[in-house]
Protein backbone atom coordinates (compact mmCIF):
# COMPACT_ATOMS: atom_id res chain seq x y z
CA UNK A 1 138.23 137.69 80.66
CA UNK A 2 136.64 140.71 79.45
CA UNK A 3 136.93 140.11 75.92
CA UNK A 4 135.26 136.46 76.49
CA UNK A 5 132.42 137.45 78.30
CA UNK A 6 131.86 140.50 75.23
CA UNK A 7 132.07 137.69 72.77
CA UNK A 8 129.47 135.53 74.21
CA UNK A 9 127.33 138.47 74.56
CA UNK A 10 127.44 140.18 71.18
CA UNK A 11 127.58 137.69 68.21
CA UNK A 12 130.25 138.44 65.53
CA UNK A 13 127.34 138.78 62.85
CA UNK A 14 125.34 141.52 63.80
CA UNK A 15 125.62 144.62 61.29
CA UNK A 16 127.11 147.52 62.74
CA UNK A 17 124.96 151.05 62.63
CA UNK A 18 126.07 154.60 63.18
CA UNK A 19 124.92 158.14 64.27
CA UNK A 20 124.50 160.39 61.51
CA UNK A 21 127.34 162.85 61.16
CA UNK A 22 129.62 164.16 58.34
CA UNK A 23 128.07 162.33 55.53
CA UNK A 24 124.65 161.61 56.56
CA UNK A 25 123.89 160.00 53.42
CA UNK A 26 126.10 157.62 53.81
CA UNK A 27 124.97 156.68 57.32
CA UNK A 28 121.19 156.35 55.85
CA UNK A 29 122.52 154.61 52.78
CA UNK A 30 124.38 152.03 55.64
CA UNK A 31 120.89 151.91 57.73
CA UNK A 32 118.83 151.07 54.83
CA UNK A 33 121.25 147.80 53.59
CA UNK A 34 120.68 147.35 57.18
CA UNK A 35 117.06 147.00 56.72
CA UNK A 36 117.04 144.90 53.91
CA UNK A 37 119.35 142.32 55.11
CA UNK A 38 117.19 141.70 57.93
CA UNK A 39 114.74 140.79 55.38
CA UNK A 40 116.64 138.72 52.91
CA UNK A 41 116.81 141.30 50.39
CA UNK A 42 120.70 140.68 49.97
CA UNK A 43 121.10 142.16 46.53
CA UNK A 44 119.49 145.34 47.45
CA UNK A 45 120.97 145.41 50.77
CA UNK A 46 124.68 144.94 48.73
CA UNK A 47 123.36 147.99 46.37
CA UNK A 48 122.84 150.05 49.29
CA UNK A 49 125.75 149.53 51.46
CA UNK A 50 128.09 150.21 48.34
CA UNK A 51 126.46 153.26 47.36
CA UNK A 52 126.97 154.24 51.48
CA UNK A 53 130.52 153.47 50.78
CA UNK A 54 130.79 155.77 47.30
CA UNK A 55 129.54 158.51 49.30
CA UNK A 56 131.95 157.70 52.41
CA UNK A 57 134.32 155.46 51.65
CA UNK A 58 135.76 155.94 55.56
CA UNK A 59 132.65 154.08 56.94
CA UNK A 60 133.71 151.40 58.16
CA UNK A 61 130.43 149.60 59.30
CA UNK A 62 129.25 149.92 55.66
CA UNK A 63 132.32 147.45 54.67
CA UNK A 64 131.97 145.27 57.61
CA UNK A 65 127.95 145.14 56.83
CA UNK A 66 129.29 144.22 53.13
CA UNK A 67 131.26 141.87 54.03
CA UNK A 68 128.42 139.92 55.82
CA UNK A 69 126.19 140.07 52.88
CA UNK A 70 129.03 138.83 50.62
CA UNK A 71 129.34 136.04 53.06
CA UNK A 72 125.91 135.36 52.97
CA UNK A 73 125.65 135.65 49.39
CA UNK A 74 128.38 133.12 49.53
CA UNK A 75 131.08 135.54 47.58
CA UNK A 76 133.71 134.57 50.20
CA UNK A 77 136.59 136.14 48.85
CA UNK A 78 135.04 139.72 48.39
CA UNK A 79 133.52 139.49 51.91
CA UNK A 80 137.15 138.74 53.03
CA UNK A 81 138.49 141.52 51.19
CA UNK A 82 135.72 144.04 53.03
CA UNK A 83 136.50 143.00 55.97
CA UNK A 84 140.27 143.73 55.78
């Protein structure tokens, strides 16, 4: 029941941010594809969130934010592959 009332409250397509810690760079690389996604920039939003993941490539929420701008970018197979 839990997990169905989550669902309906938090849709599967929101990008994932984190707190700045080992690799801040990373985390500000993540924030700023963040920030251009929400404004259709999703070239430069891609450029960011893989240049968070060649400084941290243990960040997950830059791959799962990846994989939604592949998606939306239509590149289907890539997104699938960032968000195994």
């Amino acid at each position: 029941m839990c997990l169905v009332v989550m669902s309906e409250c938090f849709p599967w397509s929101v990008p994932l941010a984190m707190l700045p810690m080992e690799k801040p760079t990373a985390v500000v690389l993540n924030l700023k594809g963040i920030d251009q996604s929400h404004v259709g920039e999703w070239e430069a939003a891609l450029e960011s969130l893989q240049s968070a993941l060649r400084v941290n490539s243990l960040l997950v929420e830059a791959y799962f934010n990846a994989a939604l701008i592949l998606y939306q970018l239509d590149r289907h197979q890539e997104a699938r592959q960032h968000f195994q």
